[in-house]
PDB file of N, CA and C in Angstrom:
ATOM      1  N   UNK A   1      -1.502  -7.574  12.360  1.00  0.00           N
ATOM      2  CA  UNK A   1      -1.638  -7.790  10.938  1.00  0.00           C
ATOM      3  C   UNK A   1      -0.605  -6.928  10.206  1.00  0.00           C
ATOM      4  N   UNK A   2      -0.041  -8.112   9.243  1.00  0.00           N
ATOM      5  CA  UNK A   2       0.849  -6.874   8.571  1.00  0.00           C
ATOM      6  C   UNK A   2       0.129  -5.765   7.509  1.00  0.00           C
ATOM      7  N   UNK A   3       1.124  -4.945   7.297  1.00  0.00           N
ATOM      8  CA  UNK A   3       0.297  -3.834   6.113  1.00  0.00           C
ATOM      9  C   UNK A   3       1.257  -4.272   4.809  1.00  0.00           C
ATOM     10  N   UNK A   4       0.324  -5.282   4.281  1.00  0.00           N
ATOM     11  CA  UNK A   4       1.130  -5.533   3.018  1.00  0.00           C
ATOM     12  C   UNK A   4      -0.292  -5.849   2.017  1.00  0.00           C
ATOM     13  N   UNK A   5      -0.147  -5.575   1.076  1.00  0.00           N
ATOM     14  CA  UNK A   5      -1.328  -5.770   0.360  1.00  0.00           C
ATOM     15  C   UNK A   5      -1.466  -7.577  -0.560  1.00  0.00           C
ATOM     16  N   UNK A   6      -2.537  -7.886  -0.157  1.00  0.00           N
ATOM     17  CA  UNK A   6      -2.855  -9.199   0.011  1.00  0.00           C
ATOM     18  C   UNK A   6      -2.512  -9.837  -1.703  1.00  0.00           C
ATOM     19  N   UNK A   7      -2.580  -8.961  -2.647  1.00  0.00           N
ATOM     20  CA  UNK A   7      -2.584  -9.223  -4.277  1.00  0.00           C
ATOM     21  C   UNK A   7      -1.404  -9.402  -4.783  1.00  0.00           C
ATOM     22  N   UNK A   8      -0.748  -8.205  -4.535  1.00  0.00           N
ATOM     23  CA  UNK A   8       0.636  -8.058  -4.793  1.00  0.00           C
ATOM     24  C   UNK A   8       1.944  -8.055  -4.168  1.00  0.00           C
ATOM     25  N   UNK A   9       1.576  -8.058  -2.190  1.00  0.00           N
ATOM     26  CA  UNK A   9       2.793  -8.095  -1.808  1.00  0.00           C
ATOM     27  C   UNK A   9       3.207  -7.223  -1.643  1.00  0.00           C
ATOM     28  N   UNK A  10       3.164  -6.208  -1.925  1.00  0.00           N
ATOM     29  CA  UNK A  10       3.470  -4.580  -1.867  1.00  0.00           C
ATOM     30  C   UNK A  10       3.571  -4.031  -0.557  1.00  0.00           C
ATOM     31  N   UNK A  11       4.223  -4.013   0.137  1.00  0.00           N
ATOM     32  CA  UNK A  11       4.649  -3.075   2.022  1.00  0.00           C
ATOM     33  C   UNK A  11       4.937  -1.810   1.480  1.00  0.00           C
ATOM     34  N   UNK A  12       5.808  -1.715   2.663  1.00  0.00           N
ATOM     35  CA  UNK A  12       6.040   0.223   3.187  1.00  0.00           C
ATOM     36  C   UNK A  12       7.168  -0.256   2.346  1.00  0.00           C
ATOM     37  N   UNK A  13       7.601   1.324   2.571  1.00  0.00           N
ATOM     38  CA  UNK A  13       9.302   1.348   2.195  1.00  0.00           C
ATOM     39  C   UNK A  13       9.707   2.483   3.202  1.00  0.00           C
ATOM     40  N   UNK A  14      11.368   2.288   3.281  1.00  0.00           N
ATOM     41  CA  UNK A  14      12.084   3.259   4.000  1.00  0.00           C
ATOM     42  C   UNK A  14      12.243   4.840   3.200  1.00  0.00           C
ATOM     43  N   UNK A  15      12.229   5.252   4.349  1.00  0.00           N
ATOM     44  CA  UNK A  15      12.560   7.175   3.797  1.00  0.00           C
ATOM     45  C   UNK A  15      12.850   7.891   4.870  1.00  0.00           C
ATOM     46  N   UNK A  16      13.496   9.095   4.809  1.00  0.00           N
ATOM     47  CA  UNK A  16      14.400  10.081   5.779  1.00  0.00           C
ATOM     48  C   UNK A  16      13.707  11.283   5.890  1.00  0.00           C
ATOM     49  N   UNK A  17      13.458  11.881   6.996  1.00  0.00           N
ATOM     50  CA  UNK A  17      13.110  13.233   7.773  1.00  0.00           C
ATOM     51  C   UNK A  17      14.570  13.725   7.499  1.00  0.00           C
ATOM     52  N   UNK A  18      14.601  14.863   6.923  1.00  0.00           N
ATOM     53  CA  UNK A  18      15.791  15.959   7.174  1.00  0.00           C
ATOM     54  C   UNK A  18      15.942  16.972   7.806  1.00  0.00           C
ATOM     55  N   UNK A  19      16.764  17.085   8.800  1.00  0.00           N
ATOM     56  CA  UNK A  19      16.612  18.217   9.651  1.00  0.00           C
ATOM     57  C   UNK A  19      17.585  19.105   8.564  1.00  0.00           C
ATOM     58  N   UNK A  20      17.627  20.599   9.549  1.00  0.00           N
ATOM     59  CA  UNK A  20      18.360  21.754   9.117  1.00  0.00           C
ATOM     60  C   UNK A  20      19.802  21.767   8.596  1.00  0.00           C
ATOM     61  N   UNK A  21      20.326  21.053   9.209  1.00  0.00           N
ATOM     62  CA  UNK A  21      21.416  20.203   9.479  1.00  0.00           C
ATOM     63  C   UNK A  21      22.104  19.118   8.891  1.00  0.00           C
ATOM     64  N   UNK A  22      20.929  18.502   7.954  1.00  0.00           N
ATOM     65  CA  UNK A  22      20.795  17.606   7.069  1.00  0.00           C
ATOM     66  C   UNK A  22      21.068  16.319   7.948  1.00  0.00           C
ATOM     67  N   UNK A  23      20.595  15.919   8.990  1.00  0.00           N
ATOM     68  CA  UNK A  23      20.559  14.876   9.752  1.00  0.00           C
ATOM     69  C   UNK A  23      19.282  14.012   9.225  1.00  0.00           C
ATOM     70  N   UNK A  24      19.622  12.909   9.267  1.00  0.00           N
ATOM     71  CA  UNK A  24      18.544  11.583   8.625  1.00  0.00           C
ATOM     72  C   UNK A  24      18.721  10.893  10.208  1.00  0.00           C
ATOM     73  N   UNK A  25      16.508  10.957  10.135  1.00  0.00           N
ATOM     74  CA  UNK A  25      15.845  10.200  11.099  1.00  0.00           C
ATOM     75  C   UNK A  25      14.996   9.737   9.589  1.00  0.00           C
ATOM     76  N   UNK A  26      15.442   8.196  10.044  1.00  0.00           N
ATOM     77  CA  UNK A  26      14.331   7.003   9.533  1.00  0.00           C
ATOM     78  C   UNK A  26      13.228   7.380   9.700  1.00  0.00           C
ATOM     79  N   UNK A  27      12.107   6.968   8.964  1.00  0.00           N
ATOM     80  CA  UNK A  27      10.275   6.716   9.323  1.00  0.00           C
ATOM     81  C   UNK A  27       9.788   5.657   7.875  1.00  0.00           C
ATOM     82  N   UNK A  28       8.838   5.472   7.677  1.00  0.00           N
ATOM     83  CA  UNK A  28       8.039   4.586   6.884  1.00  0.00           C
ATOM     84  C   UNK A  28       7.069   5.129   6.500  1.00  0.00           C
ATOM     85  N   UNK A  29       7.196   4.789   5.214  1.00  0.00           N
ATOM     86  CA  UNK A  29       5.983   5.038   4.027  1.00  0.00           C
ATOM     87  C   UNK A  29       5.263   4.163   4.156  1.00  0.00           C
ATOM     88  N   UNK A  30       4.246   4.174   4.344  1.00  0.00           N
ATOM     89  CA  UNK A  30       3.272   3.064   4.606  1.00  0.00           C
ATOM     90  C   UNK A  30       1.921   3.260   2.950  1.00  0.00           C
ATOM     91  N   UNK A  31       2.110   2.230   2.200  1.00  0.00           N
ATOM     92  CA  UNK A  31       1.014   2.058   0.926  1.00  0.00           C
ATOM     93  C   UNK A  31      -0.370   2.210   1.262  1.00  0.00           C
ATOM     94  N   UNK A  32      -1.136   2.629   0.392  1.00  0.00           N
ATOM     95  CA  UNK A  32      -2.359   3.187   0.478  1.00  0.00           C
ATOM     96  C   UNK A  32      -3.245   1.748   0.664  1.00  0.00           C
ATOM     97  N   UNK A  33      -3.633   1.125   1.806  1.00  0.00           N
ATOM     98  CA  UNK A  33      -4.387   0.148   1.796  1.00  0.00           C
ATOM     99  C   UNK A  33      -5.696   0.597   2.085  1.00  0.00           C
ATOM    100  N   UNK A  34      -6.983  -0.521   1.387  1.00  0.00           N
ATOM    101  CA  UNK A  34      -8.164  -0.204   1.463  1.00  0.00           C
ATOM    102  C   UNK A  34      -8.674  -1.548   1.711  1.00  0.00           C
ATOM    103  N   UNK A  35      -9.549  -2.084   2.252  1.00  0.00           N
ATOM    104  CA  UNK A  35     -10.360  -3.145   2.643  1.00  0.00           C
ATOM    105  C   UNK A  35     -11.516  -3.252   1.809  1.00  0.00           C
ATOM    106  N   UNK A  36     -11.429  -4.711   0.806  1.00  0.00           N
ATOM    107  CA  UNK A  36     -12.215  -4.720  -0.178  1.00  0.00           C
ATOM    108  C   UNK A  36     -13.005  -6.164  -0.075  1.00  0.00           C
ATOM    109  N   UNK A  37     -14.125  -6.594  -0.039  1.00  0.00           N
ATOM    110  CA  UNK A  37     -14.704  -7.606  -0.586  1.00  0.00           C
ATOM    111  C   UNK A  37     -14.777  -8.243  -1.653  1.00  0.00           C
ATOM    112  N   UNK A  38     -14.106  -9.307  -2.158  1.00  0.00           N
ATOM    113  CA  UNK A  38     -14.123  -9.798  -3.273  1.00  0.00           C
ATOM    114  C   UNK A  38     -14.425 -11.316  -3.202  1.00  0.00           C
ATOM    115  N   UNK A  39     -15.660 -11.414  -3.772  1.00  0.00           N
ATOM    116  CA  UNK A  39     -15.865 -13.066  -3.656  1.00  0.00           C
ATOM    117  C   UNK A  39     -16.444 -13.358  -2.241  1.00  0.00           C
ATOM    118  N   UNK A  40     -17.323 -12.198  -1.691  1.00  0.00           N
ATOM    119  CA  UNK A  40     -17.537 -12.984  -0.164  1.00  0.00           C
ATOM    120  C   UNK A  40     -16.141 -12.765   0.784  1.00  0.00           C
ATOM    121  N   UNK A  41     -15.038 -12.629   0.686  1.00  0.00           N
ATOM    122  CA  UNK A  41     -14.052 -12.268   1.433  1.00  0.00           C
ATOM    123  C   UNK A  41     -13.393 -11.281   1.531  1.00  0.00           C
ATOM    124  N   UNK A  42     -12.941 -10.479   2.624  1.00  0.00           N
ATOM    125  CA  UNK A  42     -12.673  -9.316   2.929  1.00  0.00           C
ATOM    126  C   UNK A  42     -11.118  -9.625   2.884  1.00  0.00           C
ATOM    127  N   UNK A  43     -10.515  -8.806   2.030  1.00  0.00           N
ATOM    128  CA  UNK A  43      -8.972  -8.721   1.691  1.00  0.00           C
ATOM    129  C   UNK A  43      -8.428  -6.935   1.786  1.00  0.00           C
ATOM    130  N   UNK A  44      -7.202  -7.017   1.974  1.00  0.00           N
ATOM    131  CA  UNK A  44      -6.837  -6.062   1.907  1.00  0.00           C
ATOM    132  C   UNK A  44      -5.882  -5.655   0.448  1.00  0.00           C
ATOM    133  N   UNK A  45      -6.276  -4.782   0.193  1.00  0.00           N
ATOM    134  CA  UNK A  45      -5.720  -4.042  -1.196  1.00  0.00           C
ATOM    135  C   UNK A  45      -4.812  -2.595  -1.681  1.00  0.00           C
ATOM    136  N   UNK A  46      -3.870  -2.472  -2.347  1.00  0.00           N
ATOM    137  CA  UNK A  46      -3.393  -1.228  -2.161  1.00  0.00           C
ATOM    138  C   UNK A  46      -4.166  -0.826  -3.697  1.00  0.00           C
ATOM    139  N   UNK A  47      -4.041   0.679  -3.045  1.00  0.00           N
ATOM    140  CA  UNK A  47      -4.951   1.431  -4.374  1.00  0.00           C
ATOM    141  C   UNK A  47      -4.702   1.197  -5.869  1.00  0.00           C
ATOM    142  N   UNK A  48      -3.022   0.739  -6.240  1.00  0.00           N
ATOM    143  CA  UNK A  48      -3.384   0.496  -7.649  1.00  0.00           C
ATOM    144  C   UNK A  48      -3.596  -1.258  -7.977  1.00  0.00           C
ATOM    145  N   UNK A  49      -3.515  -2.135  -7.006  1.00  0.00           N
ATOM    146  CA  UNK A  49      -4.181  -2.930  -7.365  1.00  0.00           C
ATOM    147  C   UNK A  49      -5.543  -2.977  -7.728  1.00  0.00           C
ATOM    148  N   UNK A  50      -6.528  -2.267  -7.122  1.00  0.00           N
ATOM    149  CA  UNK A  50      -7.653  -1.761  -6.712  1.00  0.00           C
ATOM    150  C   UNK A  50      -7.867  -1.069  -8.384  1.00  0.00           C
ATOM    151  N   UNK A  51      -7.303  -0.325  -8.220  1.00  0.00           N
ATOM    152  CA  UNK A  51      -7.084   0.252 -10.075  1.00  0.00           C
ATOM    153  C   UNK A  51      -7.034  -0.664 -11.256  1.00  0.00           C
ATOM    154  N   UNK A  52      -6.453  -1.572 -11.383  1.00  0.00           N
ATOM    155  CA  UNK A  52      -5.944  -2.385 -12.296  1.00  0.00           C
ATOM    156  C   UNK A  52      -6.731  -3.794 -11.977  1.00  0.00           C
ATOM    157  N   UNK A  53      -7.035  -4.013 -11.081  1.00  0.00           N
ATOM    158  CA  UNK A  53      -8.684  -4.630 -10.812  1.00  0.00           C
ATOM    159  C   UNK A  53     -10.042  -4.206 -11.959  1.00  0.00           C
ATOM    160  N   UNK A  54     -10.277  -2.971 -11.645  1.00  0.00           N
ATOM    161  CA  UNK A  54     -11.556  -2.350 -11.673  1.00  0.00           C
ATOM    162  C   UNK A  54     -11.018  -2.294 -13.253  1.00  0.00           C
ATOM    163  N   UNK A  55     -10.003  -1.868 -14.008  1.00  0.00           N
ATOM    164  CA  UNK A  55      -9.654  -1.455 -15.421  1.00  0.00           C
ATOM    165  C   UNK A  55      -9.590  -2.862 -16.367  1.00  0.00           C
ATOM    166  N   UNK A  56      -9.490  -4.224 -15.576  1.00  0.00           N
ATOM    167  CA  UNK A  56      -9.668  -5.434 -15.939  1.00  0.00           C
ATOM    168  C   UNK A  56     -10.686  -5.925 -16.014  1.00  0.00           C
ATOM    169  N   UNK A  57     -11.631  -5.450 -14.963  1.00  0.00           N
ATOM    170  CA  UNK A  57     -13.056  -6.104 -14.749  1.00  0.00           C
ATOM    171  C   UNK A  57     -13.648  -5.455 -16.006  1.00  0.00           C
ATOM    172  N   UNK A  58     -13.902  -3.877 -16.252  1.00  0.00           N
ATOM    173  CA  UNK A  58     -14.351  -3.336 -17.911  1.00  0.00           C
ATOM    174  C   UNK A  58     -14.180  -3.748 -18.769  1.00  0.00           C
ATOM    175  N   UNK A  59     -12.474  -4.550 -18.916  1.00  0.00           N
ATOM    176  CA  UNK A  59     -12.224  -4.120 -20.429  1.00  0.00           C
ATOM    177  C   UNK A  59     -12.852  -5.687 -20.837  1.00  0.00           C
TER     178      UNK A  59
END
């Protein structure tokens, strides 16, 4: 399964480890996903969708 959030589309992004040296090793930011029920179905969500959800459902 990918880690992309099911609402918006939203993945990782690229970023660099720096050594002493200032040498760049790649790794991945991976988005804050949470597993949410909505409607009877289990989706996956990153936290400010999740935010802007819940601030829509109030207003």
């Amino acid at each position: 399964m990918a880690k992309l959030c099911d609402q918006c589309g939203r993945g990782s992004a690229k970023a660099t480890n720096r050594s002493h040296s200032n040498i760049a090793t790649l790794r991945r930011q991976y988005i804050n996903l949470q597993t949410k029920h909505i409607d009877g179905t289990k989706v996956k969500l990153c936290t400010s969708c999740i935010r802007t959800n819940t601030k829509k459902a109030t207003a």
